[in-house]
Protein backbone atom coordinates (compact mmCIF):
# COMPACT_ATOMS: atom_id res chain seq x y z
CA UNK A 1 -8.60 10.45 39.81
CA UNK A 2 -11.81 9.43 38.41
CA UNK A 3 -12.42 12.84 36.47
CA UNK A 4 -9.08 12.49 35.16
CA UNK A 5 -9.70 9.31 33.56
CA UNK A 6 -12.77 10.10 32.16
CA UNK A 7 -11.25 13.31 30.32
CA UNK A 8 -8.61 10.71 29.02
CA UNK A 9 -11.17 8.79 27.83
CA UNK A 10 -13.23 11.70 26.60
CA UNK A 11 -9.95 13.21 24.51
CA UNK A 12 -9.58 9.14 22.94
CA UNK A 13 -12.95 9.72 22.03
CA UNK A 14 -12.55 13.13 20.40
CA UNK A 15 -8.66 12.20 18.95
CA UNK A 16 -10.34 9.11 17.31
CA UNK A 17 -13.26 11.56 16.05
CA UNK A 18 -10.27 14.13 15.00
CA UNK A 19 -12.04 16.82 16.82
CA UNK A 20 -9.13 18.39 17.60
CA UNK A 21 -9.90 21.46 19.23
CA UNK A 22 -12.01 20.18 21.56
CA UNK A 23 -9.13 17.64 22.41
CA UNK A 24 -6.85 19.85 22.60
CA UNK A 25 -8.76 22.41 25.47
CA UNK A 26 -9.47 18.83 27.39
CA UNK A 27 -5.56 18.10 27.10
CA UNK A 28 -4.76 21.47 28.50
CA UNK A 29 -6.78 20.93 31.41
CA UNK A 30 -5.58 17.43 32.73
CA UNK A 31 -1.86 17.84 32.11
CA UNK A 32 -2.06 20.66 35.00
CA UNK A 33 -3.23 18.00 36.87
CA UNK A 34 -0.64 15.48 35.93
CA UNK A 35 2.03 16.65 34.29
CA UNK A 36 4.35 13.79 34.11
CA UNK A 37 1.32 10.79 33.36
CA UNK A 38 3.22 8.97 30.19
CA UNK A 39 -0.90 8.27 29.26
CA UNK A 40 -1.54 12.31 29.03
CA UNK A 41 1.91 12.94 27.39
CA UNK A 42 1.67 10.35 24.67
CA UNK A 43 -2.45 12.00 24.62
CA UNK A 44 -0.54 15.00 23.32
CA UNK A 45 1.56 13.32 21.13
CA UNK A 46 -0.94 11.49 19.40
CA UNK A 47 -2.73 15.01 19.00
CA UNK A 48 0.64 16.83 17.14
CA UNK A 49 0.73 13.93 15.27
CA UNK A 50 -2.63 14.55 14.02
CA UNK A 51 -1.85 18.02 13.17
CA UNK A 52 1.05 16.82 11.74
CA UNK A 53 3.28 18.99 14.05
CA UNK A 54 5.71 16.02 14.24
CA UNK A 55 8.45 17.56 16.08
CA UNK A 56 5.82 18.73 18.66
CA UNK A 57 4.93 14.82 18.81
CA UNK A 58 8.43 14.00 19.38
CA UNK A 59 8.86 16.30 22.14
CA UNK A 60 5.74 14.95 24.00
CA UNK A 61 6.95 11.64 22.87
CA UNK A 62 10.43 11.44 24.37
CA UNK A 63 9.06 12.68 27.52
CA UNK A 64 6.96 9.58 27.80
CA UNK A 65 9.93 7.86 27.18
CA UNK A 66 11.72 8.65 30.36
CA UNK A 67 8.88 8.65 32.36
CA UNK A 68 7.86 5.25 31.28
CA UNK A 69 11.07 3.29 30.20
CA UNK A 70 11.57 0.58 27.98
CA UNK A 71 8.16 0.28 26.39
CA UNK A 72 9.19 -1.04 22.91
CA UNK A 73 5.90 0.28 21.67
CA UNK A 74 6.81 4.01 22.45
CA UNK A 75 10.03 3.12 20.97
CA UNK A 76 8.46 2.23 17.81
CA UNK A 77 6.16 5.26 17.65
CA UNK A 78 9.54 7.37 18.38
CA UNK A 79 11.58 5.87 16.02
CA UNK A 80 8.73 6.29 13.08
CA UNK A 81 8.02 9.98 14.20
CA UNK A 82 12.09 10.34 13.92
CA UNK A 83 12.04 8.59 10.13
CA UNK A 84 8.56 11.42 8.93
CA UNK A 85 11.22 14.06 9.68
CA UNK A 86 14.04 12.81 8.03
CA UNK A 87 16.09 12.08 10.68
CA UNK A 88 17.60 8.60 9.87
CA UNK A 89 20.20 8.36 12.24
CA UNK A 90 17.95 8.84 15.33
CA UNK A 91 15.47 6.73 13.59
CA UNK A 92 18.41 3.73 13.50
CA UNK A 93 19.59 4.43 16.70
CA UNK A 94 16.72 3.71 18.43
CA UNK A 95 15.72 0.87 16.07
CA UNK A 96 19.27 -0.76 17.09
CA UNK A 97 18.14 -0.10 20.82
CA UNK A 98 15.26 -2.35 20.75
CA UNK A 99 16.63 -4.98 18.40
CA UNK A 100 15.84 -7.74 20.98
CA UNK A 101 12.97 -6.57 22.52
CA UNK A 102 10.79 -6.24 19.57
CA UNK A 103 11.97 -9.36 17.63
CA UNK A 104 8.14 -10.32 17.76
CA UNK A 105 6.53 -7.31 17.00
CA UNK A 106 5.04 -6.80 13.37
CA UNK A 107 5.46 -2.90 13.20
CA UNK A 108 9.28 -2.95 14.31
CA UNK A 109 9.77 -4.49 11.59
CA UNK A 110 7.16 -2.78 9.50
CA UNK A 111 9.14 0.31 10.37
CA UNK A 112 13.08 -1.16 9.94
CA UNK A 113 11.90 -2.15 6.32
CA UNK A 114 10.71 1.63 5.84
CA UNK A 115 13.69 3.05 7.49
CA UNK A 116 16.06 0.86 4.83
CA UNK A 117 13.59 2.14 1.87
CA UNK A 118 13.81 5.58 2.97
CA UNK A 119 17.35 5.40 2.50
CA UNK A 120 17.97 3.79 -0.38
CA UNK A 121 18.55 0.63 1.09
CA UNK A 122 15.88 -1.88 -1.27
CA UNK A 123 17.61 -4.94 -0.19
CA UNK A 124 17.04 -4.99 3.17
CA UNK A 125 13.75 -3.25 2.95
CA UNK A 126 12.26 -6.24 1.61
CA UNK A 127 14.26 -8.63 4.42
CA UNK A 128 12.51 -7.01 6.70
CA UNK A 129 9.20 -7.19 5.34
CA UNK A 130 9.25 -10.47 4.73
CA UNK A 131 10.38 -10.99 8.29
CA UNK A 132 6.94 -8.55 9.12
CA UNK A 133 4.78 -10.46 6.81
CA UNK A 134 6.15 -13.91 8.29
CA UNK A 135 4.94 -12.51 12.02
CA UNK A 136 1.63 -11.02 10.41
CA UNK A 137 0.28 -13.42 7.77
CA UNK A 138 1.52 -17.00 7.94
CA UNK A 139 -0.45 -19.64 7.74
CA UNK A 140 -0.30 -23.69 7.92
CA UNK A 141 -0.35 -23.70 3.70
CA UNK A 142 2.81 -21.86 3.77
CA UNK A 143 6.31 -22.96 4.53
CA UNK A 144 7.79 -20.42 7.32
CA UNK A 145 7.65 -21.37 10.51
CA UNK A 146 7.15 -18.94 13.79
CA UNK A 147 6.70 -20.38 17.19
CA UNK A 148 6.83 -17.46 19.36
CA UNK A 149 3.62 -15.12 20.22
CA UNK A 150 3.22 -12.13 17.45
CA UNK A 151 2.49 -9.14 18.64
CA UNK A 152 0.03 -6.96 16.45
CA UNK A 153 -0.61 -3.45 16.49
CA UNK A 154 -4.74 -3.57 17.48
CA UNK A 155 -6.04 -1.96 14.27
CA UNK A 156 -4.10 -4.76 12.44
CA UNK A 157 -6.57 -7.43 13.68
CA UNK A 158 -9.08 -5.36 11.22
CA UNK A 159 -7.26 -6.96 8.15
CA UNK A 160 -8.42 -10.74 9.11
CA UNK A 161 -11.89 -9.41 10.65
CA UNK A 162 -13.42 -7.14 7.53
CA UNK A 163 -14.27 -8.01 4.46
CA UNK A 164 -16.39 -7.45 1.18
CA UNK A 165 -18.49 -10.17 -1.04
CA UNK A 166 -16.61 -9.31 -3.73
CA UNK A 167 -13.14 -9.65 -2.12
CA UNK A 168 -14.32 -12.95 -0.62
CA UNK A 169 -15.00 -13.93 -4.34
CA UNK A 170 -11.77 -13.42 -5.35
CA UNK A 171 -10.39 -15.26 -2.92
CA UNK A 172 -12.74 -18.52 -3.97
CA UNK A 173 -11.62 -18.22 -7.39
CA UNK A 174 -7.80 -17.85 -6.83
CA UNK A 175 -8.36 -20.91 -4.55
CA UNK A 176 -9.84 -22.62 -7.30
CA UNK A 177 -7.43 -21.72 -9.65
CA UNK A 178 -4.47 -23.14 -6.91
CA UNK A 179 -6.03 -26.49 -6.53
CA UNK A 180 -5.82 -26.82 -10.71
CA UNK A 181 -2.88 -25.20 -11.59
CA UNK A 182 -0.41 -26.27 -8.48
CA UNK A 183 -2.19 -28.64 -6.99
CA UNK A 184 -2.69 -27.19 -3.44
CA UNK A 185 -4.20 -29.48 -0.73
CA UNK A 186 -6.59 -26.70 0.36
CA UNK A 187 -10.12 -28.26 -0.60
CA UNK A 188 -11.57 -27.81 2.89
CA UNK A 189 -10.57 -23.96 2.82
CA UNK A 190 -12.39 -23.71 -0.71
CA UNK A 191 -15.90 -25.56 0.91
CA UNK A 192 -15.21 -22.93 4.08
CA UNK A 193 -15.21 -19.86 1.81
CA UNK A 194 -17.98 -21.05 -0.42
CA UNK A 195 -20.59 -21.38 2.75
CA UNK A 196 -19.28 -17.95 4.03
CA UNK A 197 -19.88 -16.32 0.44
CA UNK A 198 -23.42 -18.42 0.28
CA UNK A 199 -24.46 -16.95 3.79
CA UNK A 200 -24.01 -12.90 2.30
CA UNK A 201 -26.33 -10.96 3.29
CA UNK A 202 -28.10 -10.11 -0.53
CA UNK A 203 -28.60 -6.58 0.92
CA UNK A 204 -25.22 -5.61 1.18
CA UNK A 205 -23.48 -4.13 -1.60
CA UNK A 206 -20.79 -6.29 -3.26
CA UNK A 207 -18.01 -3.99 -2.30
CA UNK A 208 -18.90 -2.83 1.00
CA UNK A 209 -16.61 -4.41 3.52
CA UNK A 210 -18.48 -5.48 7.08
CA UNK A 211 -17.05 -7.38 9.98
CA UNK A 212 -16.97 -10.64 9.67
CA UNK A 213 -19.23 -12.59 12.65
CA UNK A 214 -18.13 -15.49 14.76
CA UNK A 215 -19.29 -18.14 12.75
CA UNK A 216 -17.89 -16.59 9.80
CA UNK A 217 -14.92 -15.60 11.24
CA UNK A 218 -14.32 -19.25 12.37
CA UNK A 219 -14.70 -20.80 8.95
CA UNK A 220 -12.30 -18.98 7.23
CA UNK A 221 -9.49 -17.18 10.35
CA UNK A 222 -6.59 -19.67 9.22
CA UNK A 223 -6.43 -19.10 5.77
CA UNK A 224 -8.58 -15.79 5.10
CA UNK A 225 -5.87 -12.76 4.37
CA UNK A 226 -3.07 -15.21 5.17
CA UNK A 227 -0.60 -16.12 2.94
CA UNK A 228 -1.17 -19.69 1.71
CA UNK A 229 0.87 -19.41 -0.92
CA UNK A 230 4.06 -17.49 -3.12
CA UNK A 231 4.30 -18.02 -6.98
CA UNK A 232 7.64 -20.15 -7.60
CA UNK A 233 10.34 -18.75 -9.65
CA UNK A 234 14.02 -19.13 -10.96
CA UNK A 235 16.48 -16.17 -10.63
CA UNK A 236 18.12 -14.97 -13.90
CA UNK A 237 20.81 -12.68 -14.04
CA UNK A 238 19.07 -10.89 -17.73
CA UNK A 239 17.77 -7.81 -17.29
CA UNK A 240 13.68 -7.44 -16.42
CA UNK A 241 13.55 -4.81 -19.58
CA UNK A 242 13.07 -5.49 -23.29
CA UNK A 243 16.64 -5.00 -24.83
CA UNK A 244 14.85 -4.04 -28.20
CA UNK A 245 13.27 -0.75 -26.34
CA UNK A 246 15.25 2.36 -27.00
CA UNK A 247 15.18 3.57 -23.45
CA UNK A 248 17.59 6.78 -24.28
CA UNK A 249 15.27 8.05 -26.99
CA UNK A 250 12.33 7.95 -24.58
CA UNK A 251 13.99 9.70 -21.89
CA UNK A 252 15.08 12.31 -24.16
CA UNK A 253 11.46 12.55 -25.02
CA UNK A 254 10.36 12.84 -20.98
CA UNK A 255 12.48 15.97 -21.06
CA UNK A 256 11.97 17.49 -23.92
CA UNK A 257 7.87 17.23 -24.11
CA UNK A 258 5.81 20.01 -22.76
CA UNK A 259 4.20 17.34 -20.71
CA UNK A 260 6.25 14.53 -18.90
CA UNK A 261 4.14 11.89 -20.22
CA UNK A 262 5.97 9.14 -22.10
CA UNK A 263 4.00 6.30 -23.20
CA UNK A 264 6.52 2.79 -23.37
CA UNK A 265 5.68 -0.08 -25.17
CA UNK A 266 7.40 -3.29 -24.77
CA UNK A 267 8.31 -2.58 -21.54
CA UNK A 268 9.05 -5.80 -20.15
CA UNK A 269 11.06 -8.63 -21.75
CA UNK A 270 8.76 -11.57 -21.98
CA UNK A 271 10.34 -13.75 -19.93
CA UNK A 272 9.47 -11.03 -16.97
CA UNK A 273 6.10 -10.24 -18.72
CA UNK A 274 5.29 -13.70 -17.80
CA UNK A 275 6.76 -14.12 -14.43
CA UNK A 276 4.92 -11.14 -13.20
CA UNK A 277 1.75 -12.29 -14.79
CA UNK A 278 1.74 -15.81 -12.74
CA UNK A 279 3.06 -14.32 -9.42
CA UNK A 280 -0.25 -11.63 -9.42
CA UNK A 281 -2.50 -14.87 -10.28
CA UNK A 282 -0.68 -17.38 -8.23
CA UNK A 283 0.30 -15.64 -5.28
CA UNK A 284 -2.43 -15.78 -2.12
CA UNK A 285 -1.01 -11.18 -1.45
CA UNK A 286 -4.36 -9.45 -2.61
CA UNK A 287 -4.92 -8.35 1.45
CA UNK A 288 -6.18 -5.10 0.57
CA UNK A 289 -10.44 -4.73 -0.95
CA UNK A 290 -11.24 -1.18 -1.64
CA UNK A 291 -15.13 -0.62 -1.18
CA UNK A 292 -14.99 2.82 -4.14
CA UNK A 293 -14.28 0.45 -7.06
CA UNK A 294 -14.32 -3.12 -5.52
CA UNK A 295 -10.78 -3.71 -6.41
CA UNK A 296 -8.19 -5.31 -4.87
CA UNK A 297 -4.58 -3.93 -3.66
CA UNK A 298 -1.62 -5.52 -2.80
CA UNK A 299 1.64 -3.66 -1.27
CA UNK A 300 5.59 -3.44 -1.46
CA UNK A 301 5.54 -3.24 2.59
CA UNK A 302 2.85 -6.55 2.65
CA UNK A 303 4.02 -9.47 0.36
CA UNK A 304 4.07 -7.45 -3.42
CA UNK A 305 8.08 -7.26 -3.33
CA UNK A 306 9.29 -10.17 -5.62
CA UNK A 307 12.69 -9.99 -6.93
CA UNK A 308 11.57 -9.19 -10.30
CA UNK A 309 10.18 -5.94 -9.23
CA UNK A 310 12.86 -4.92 -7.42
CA UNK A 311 15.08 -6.02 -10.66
CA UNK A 312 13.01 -3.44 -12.33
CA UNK A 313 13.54 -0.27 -10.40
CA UNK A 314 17.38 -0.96 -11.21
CA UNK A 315 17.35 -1.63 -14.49
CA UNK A 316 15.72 1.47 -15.08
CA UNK A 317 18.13 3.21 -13.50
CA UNK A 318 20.86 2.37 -15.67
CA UNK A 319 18.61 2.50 -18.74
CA UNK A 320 17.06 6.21 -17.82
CA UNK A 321 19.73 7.68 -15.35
CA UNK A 322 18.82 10.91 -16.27
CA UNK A 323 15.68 10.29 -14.64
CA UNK A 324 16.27 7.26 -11.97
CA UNK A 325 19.55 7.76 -11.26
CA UNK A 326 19.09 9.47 -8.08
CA UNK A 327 16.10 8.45 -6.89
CA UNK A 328 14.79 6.45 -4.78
CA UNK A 329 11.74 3.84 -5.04
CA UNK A 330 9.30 4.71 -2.21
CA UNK A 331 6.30 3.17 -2.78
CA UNK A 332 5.02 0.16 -4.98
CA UNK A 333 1.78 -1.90 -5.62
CA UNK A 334 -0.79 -3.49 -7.81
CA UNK A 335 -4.13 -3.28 -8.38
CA UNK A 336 -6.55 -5.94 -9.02
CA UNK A 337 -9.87 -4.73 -11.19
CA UNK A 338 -13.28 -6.29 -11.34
CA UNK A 339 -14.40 -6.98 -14.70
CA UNK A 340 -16.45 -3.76 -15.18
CA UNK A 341 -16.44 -0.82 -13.44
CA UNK A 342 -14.65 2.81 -12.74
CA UNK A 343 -11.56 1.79 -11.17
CA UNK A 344 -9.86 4.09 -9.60
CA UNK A 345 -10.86 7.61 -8.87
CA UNK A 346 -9.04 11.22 -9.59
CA UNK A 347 -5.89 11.30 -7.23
CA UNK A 348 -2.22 12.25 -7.34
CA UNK A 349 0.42 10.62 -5.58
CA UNK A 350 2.86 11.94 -3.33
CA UNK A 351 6.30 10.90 -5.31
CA UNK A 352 8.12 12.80 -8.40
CA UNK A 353 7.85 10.30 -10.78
CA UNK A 354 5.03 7.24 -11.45
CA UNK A 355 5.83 4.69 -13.37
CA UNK A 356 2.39 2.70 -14.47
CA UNK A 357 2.44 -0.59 -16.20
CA UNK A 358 -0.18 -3.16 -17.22
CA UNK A 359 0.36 -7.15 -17.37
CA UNK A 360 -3.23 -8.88 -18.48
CA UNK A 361 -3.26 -10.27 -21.78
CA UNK A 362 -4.89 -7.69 -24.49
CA UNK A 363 -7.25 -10.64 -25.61
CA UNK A 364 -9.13 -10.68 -21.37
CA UNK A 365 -10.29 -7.00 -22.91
CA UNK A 366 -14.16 -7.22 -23.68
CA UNK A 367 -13.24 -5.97 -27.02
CA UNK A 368 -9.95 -5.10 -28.27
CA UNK A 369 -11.62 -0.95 -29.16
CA UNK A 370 -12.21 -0.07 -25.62
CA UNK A 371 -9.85 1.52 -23.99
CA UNK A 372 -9.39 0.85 -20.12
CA UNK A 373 -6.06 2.16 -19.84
CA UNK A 374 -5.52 5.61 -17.64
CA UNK A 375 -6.63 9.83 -18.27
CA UNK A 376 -3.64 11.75 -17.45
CA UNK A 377 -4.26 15.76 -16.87
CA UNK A 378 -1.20 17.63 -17.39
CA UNK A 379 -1.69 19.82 -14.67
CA UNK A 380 -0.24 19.12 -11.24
CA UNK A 381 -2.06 19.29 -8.08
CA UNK A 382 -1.02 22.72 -6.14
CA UNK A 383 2.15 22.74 -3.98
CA UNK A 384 0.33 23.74 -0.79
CA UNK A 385 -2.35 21.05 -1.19
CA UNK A 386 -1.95 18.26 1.62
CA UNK A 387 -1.90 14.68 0.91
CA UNK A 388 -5.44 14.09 1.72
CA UNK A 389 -6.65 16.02 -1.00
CA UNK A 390 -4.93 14.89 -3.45
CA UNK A 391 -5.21 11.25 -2.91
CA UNK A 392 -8.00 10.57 -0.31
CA UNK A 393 -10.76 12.40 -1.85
CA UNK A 394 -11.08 13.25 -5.36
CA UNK A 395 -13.81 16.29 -4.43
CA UNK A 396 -11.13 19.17 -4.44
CA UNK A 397 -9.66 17.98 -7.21
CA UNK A 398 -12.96 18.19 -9.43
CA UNK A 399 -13.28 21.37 -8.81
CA UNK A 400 -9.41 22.07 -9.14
CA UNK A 401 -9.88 20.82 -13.11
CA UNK A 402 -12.87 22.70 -13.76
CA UNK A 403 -11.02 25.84 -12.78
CA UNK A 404 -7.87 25.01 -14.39
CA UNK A 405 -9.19 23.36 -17.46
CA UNK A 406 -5.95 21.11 -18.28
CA UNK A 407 -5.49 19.11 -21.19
CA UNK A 408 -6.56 15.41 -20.79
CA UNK A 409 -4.20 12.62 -22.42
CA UNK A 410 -5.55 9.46 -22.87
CA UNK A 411 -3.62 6.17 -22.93
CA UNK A 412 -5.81 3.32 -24.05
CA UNK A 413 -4.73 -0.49 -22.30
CA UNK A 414 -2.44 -2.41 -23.45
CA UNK A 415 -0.62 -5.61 -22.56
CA UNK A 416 2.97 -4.75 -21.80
CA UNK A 417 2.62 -0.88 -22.15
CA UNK A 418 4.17 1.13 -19.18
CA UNK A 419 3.45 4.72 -18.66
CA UNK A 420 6.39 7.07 -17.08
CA UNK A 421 4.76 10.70 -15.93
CA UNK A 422 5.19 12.95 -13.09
CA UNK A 423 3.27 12.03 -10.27
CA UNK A 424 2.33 15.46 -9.54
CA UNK A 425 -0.14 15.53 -12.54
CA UNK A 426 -3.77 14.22 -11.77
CA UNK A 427 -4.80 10.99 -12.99
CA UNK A 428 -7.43 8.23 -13.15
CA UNK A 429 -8.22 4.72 -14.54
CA UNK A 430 -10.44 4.64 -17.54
CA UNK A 431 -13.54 2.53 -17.20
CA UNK A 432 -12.64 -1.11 -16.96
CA UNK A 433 -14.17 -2.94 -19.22
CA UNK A 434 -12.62 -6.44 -19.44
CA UNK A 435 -14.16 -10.39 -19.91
CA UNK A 436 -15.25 -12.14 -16.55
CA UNK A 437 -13.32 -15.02 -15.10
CA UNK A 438 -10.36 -15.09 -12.92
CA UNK A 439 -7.24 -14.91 -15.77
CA UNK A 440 -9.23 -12.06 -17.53
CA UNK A 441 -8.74 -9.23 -14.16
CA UNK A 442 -6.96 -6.20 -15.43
CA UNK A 443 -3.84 -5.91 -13.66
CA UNK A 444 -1.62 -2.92 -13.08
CA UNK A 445 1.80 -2.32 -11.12
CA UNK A 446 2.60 0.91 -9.92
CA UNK A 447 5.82 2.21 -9.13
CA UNK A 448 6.94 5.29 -7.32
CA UNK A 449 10.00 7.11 -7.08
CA UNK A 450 11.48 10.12 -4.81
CA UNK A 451 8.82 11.73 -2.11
CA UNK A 452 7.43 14.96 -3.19
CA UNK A 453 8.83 17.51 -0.95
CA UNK A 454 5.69 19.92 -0.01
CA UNK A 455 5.38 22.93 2.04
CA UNK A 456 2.58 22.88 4.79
């Protein structure tokens, strides 16, 4: 018994390392012994799923299922492995089958919000991640109310325990910018975070992100990566889009270019210019600090959701059916840039169709000349590529343009100016190169449309 638990432990070990092969010949070696341990079975689903064999997984995954009943947690993992495959109805099923169990468990809900959005379903995507993000990230400042125990997934924790200098910075400024602008009782909060920032360690680069120690910890737990507070708003029953913008001539364009690269100005009507712009300053959702760049994310599935957006991705479809009709919006975020610096790197994302649109004011630009805006290259990343190497690493992708040598479109920044292209084609952010102070951040919204179907 106790070599068999150390090989489980050893094939955590090498799972967590993603040395698979090695893994793999442990794996082989302790299920003879045990055939029917739920711990080695879900060991070899966690190893398909690596390999991205999911319906391997699933097999492996079902049979810890029976042999260990009524774990919601399995469930879960089932249910998310059923939803990669495109099989919604198992997916919902088992979804349904835990309802009650898992009414206090962030990732259920996590997951039902996906399940909705991989359907089509926006609405009650974002019901249910609000209902994750109420479980995950409330806080005393803001006004929903859980009483139960949460359950997080472990590597969740990670979100309240790392973070970067530069990140914390932010934070300390929106604060400051709260207390004048809305008046927000959170003065002790804003002395916490200033000793934390004031205790940095001046040999650690801005943007790295460390863990956070007790003390520090302590100072800021209740508040830090929390949501203290959501920019108010009124519905309007107007569409989010400038009336004034001939839509049809653009999509007509889209089609008819060699490259499907349309730049639209005047995207939004003011009135949703506006309401955008004070939600990304007002609202406490920037949970995400990326240490290549220093800039900040926030996420569709984690707070960025408000109705505006969603108001968007609808209009659009009636304005450019030929292009929206049918799809579906899978993914959605925005990006929160330093005042200098590279933003972000060469990448592709996996969708058919990225829609790019910037909300800062032109006159936070250090000069109204620069450009800051995005390089499009109008060659697509290959078919057979896998999503790490086209959007986790930018070193394949060098090499990809030097061989290819594509043509490079550049769109210079400007307030207002969207940019519809197919998400296949490589891209980057131009050097950012905007004034310092809080209201100056260059601020973009990405949103995607249709998965990219790819053979592997």
């Amino acid at each position: 018994m106790e070599n068999i638990n150390n090989n489980i432990n050893s094939v955590l070990k090498l799972l967590e390392a993603n040395n698979l092969d090695k893994a793999k010949l442990l794996l082989d070696i302790i299920i003879e012994q045990q055939p029917e341990n739920p711990l080695i079975l879900f060991l070899f689903s966690q190893f398909y799923l690596k390999k991205k064999k999911y319906k391997k997984s699933i097999h492996f995954l079902e049979r810890v299922n029976i042999a260990a009943p009524n774990k919601p947690n399995t469930k879960i993992a089932l249910a998310n492995l059923y939803l990669k495959i495109s099989n919604y109805s198992k997916c919902y099923s088992i979804l349904c089958e835990i309802e009650e169990l898992a009414k206090n468990i962030v990732a259920f809900f996590q997951l039902k919000g996906n399940y909705y959005k991989a359907i089509g379903d926006i609405d009650n995507s974002i019901i249910n991640y609000e209902k994750a993000l109420k479980l995950l990230r409330n806080s005393r400042f803001w006004g929903n109310k859980y009483s139960g125990k949460t359950i997080i997934d472990p590597i969740q924790y990670n979100t309240f325990r790392y973070a970067s200098k530069s990140k914390l910075e932010h934070d300390l400024n929106q604060i400051d910018y709260l207390i004048k602008t809305v008046n927000l009782p959170i003065h002790k909060e804003q002395k916490n975070l200033r000793e934390v920032i004031n205790s940095w360690s001046k040999s650690v680069d801005d943007d790295k992100l460390i863990y956070l120690d007790e003390k520090n910890y302590n100072l800021i737990k209740n508040f830090y990566n929390r949501v203290m507070y959501i920019s108010q708003y009124t519905k309007t029953n107007h569409s989010a889009l400038n009336e004034k913008t001939n839509f049809s001539n653009l999509e007509t364009k889209y089609f008819e270019s060699d490259q499907p690269i349309v730049v639209i100005d005047n995207f939004l009507c003011e009135e949703t210019l506006q309401l955008l712009w004070k939600y990304c300053l007002e609202s406490t959702i920037w949970f995400d600090s990326k240490e290549n760049g220093g800039y900040l994310g926030a996420y569709m599935t984690d707070a960025f959701h408000h109705p505006a957006l969603i108001q968007i991705a609808k209009d659009l479809r009636q304005k450019m059916p030929k292009i929206f009709d049918k799809k579906k919006l899978c993914q959605m975020w925005a990006l929160k840039y330093k005042s200098g610096g590279k933003g972000t790197r060469l990448h592709a994302d996996d969708a058919l169709v990225n829609l790019n649109f910037w909300i800062t004011p032109d006159e936070s630009k250090q000069n109204l000349d620069n450009n800051s805006g995005i390089e499009i290259y109008d060659k697509p990343v290959p078919d057979d590529w896998r999503f790490e190497e086209y959007n986790q690493s930018d070193l394949k992708i060098k090499e990809h343009l030097i061989k290819t040598k594509p043509e490079k479109i550049e769109i210079p920044y400007k307030q207002n100016r969207a940019v519809l292209f197919d998400s296949k084609f490589i891209h980057k952010s131009q050097s950012i190169n905007f004034k310092k102070g809080y209201t100056n951040q260059r601020i973009n919204i990405t949103m995607l449309f249709d998965k990219q179907i790819r053979n592997f």
